[in-house]
Every structure is written in C-alpha cells, then in structure tokens.
PDB file of N, CA and C in Angstrom:
ATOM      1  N   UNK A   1      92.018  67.240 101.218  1.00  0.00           N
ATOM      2  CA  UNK A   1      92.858  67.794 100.195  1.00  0.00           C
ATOM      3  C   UNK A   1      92.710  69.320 100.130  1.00  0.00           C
ATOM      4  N   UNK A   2      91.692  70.006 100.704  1.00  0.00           N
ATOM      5  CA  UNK A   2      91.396  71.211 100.641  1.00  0.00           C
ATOM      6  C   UNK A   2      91.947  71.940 101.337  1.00  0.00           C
ATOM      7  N   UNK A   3      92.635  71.402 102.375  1.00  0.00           N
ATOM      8  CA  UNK A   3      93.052  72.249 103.923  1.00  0.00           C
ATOM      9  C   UNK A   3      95.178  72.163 103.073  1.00  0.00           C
ATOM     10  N   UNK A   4      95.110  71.188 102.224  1.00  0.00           N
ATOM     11  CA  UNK A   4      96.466  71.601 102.010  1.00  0.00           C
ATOM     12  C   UNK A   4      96.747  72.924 100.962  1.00  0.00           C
ATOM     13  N   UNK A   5      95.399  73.403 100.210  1.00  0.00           N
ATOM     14  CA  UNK A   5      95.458  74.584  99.368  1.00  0.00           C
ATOM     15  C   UNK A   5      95.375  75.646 100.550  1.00  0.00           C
ATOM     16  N   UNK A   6      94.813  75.330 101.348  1.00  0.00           N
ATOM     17  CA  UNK A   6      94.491  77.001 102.057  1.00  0.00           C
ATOM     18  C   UNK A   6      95.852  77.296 102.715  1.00  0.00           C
ATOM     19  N   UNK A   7      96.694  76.423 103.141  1.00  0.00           N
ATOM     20  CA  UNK A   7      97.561  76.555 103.960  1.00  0.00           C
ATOM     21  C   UNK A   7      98.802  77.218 102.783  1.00  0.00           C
ATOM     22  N   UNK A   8      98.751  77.133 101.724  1.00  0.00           N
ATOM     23  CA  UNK A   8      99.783  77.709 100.648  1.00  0.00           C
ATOM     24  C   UNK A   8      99.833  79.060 101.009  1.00  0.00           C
ATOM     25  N   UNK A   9     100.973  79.876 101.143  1.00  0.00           N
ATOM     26  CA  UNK A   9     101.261  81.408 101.011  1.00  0.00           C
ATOM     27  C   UNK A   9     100.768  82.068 102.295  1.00  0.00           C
ATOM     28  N   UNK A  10     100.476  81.298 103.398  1.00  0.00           N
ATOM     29  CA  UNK A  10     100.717  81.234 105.306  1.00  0.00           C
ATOM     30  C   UNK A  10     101.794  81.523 105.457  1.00  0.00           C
ATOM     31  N   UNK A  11     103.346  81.096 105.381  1.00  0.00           N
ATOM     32  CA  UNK A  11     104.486  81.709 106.050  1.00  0.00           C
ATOM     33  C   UNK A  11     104.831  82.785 105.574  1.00  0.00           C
ATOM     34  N   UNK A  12     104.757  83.114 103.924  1.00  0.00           N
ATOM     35  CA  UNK A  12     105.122  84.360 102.985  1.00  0.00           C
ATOM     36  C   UNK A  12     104.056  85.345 103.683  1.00  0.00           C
ATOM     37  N   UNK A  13     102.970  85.567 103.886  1.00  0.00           N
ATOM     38  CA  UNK A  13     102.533  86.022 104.401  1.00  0.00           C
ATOM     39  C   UNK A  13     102.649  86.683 105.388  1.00  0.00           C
ATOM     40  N   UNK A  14     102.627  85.800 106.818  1.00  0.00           N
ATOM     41  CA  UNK A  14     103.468  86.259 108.185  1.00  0.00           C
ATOM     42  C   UNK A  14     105.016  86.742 108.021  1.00  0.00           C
ATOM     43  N   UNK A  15     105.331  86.407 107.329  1.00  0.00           N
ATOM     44  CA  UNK A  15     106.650  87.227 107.380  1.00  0.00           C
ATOM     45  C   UNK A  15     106.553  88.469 106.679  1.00  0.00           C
ATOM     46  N   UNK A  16     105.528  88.747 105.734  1.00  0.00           N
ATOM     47  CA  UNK A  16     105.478  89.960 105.362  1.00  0.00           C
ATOM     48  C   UNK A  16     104.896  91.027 106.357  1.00  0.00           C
ATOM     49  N   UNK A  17     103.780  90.069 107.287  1.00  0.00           N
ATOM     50  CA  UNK A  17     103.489  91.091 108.242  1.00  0.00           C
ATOM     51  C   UNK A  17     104.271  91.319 109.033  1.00  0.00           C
ATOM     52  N   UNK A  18     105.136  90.584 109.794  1.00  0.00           N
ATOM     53  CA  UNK A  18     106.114  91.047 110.689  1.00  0.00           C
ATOM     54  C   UNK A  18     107.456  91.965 110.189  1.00  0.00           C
ATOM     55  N   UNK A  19     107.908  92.040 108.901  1.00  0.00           N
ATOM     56  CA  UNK A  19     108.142  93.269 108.300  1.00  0.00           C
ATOM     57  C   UNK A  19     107.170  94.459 108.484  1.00  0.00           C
ATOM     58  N   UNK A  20     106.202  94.460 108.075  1.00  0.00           N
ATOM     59  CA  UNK A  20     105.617  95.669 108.543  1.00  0.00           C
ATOM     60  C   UNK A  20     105.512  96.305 109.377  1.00  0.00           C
ATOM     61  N   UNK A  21     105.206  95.551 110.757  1.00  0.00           N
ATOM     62  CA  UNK A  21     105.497  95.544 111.881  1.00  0.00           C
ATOM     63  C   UNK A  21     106.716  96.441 112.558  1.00  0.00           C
ATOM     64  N   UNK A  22     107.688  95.554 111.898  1.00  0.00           N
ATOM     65  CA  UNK A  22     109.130  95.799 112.326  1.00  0.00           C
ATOM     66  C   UNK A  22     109.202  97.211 111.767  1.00  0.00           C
ATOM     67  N   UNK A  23     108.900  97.646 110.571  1.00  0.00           N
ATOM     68  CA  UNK A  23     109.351  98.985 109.984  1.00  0.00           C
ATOM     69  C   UNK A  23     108.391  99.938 110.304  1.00  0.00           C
ATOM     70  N   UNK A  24     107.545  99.676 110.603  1.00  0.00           N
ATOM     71  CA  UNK A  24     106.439 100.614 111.635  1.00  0.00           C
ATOM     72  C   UNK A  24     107.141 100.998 112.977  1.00  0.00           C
ATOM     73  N   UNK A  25     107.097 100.026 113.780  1.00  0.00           N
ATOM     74  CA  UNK A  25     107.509 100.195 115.160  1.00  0.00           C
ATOM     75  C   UNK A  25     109.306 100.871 114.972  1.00  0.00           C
ATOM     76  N   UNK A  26     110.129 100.801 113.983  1.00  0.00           N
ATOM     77  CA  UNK A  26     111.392 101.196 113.692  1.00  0.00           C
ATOM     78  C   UNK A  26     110.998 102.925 113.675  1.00  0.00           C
ATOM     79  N   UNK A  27     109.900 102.813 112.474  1.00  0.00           N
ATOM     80  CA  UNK A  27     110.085 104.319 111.924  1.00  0.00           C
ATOM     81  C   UNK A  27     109.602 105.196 113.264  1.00  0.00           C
ATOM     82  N   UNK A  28     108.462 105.240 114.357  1.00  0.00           N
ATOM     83  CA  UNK A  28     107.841 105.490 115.036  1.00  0.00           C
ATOM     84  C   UNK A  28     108.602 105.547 116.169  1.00  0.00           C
ATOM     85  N   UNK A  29     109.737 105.092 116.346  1.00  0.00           N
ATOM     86  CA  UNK A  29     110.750 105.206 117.211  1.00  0.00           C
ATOM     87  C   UNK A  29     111.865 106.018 117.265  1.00  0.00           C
ATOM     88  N   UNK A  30     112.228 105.955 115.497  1.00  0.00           N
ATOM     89  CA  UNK A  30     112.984 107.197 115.400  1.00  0.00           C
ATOM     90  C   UNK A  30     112.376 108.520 115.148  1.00  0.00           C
ATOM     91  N   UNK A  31     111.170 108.350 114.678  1.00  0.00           N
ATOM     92  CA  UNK A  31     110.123 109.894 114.665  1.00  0.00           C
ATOM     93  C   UNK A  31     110.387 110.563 116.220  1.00  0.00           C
ATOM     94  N   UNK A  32     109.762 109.770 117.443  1.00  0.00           N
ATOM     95  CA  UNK A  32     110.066 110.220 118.459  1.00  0.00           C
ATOM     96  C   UNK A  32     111.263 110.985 119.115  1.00  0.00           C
ATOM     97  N   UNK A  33     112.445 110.421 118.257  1.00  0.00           N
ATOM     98  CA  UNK A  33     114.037 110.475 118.633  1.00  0.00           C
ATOM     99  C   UNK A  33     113.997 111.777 117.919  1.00  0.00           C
ATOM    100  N   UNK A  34     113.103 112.400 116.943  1.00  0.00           N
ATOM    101  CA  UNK A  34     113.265 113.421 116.322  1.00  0.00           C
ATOM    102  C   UNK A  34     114.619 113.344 114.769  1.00  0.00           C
ATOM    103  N   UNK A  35     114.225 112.616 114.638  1.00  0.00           N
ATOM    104  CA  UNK A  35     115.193 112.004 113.401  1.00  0.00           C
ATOM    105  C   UNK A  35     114.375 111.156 112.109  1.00  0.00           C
ATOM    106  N   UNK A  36     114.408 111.934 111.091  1.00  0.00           N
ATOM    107  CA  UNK A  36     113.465 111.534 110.146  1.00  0.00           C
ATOM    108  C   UNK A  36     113.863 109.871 109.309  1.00  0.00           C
ATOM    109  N   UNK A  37     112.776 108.937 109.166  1.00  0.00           N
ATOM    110  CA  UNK A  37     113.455 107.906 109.030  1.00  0.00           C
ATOM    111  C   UNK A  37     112.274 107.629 107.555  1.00  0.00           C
ATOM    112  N   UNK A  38     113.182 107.804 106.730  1.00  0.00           N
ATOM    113  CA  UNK A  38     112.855 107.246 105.627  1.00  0.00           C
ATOM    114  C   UNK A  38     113.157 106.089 105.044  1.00  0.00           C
ATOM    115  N   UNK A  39     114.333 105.276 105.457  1.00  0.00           N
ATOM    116  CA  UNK A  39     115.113 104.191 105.365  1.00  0.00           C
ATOM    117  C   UNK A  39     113.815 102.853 105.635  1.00  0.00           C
ATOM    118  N   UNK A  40     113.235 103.199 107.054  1.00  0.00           N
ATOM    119  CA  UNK A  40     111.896 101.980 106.854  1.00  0.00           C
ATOM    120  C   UNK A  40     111.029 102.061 106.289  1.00  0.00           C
ATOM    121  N   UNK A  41     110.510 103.541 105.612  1.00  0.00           N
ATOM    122  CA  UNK A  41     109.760 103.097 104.688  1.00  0.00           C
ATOM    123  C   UNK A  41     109.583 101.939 103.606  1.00  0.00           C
ATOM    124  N   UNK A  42     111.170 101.692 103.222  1.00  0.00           N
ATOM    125  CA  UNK A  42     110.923 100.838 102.335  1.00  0.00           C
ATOM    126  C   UNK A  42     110.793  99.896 103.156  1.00  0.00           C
ATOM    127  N   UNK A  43     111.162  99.380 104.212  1.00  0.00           N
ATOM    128  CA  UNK A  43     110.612  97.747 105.033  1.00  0.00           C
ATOM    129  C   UNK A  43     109.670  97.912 104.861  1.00  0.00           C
ATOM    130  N   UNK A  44     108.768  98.803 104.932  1.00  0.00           N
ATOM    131  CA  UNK A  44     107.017  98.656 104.599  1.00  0.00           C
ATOM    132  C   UNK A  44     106.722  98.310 103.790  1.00  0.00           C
ATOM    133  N   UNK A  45     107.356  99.004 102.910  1.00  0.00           N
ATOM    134  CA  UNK A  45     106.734  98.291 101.118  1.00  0.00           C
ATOM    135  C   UNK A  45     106.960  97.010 101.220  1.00  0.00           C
ATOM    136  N   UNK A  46     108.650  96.535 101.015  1.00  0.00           N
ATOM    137  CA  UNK A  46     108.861  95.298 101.140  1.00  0.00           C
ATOM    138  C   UNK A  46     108.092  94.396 102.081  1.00  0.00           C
ATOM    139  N   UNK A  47     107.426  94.876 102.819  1.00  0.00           N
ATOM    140  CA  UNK A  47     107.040  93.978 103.561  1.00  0.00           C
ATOM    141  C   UNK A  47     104.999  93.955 103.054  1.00  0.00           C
ATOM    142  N   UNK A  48     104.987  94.327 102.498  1.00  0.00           N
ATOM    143  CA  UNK A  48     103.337  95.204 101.804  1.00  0.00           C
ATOM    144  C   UNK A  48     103.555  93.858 100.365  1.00  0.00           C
ATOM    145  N   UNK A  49     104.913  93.897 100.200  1.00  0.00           N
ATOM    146  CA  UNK A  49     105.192  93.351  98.646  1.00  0.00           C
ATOM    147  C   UNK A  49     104.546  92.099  98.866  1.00  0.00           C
ATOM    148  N   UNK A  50     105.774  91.552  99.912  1.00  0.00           N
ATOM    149  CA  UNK A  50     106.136  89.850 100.167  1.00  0.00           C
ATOM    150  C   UNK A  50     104.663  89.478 100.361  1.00  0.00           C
ATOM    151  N   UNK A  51     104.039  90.440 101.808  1.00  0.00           N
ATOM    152  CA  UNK A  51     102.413  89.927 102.362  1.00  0.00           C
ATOM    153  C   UNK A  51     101.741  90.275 100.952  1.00  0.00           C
ATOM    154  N   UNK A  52     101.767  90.792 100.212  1.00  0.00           N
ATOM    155  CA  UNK A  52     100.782  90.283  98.769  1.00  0.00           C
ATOM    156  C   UNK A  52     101.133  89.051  97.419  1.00  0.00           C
ATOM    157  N   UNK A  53     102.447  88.986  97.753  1.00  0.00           N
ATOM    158  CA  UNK A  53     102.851  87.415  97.018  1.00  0.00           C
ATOM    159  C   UNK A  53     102.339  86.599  97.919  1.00  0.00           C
ATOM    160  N   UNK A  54     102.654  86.398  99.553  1.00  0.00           N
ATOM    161  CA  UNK A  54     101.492  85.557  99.647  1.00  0.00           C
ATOM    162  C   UNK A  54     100.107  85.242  99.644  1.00  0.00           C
ATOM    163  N   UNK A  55      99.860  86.513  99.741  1.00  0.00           N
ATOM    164  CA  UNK A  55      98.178  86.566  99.278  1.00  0.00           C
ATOM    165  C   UNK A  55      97.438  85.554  98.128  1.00  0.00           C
ATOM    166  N   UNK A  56      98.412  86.192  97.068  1.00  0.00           N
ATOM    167  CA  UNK A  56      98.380  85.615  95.670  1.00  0.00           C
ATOM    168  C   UNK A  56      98.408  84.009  95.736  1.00  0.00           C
ATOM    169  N   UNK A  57      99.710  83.773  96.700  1.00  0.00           N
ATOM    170  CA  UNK A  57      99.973  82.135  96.389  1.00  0.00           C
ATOM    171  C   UNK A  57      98.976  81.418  97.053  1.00  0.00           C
ATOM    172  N   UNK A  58      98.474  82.084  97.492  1.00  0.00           N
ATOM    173  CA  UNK A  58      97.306  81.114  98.553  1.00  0.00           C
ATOM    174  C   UNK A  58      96.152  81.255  97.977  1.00  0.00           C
ATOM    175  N   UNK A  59      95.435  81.992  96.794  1.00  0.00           N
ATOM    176  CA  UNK A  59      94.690  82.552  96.249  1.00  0.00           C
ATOM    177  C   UNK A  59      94.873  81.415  94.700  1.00  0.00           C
ATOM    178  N   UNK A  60      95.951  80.701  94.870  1.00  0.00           N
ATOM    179  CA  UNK A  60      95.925  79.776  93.542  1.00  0.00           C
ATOM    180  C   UNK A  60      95.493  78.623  94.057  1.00  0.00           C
ATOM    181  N   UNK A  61      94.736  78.040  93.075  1.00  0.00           N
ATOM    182  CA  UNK A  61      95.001  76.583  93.154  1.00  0.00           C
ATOM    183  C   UNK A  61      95.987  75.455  92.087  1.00  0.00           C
ATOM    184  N   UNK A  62      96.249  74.796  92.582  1.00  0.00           N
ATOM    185  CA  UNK A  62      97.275  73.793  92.219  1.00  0.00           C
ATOM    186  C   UNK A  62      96.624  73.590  90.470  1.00  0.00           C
ATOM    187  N   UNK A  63      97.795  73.167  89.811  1.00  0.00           N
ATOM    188  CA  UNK A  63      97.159  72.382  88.559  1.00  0.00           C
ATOM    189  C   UNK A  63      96.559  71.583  88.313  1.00  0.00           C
ATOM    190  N   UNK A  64      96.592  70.375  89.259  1.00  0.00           N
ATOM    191  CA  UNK A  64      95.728  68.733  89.297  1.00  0.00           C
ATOM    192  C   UNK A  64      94.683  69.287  89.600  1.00  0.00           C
ATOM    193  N   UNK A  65      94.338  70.406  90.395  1.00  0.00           N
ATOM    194  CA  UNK A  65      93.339  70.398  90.838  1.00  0.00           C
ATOM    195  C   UNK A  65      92.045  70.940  89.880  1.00  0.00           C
ATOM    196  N   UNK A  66      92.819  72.233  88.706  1.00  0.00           N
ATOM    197  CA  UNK A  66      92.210  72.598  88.012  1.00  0.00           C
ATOM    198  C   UNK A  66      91.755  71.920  86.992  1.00  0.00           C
ATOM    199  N   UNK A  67      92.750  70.890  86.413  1.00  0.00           N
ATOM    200  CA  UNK A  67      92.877  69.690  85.446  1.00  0.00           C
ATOM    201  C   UNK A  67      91.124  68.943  85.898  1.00  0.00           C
ATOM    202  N   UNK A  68      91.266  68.864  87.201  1.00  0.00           N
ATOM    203  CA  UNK A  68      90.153  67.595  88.066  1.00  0.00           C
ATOM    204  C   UNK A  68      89.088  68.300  87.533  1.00  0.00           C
ATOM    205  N   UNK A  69      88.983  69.750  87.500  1.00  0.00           N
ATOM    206  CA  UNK A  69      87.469  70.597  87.551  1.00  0.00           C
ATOM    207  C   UNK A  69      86.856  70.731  86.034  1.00  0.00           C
TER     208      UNK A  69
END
C-alpha cells in the first residue's frame, strides 16, 4: 500500500521537468542567435510551478491513511 503513495505527483512532476528543460534549451538557443528571449522565461517558472505541485502531491498522504494513524 505504500508504493501506491510514493508514486502520487511522478507524472506532474516529469512534466514539469521537461518544461524546464524545454525553456532552458529554447532560451539558450536564442541567446546564441543573439536575440533576447524573455518569452521562456516564463516556461521556466511554469515549469518550476507544475514540478512543485508535484512535489507537494506526492508529499501527501491519502485520508484513510491518516484516519488509520
């Protein structure tokens, strides 16, 4: 029953990192091009946001479970 709490807020997660990712490797591409890119900054955040909602959701435990304790 324990391995189904840890696995909560795993995909929210990875998708927040691969936003980051994405708006890193975006901004760093147009830096090079010599063209200032402020536009991915915000994919960073957004993507900083989402990977800390999942943080959070995986960081809860369920109600039955707290009820049980």
């Amino acid at each position: 029953m324990g391995d189904e709490f840890r696995k909560r807020g795993v995909k929210t997660k990875l998708f927040g990192f691969i936003l980051i990712i994405l708006g890193v490797l975006d901004s760093l591409l147009t830096l090079r091009g010599g063209i200032p890119a402020y536009e991915f900054l915000f994919l960073i955040f957004v993507g900083f946001c989402i990977f800390a909602i999942g943080a959070v959701r995986g960081a809860q435990q369920s109600s039955s479970k707290i009820n049980e304790a």
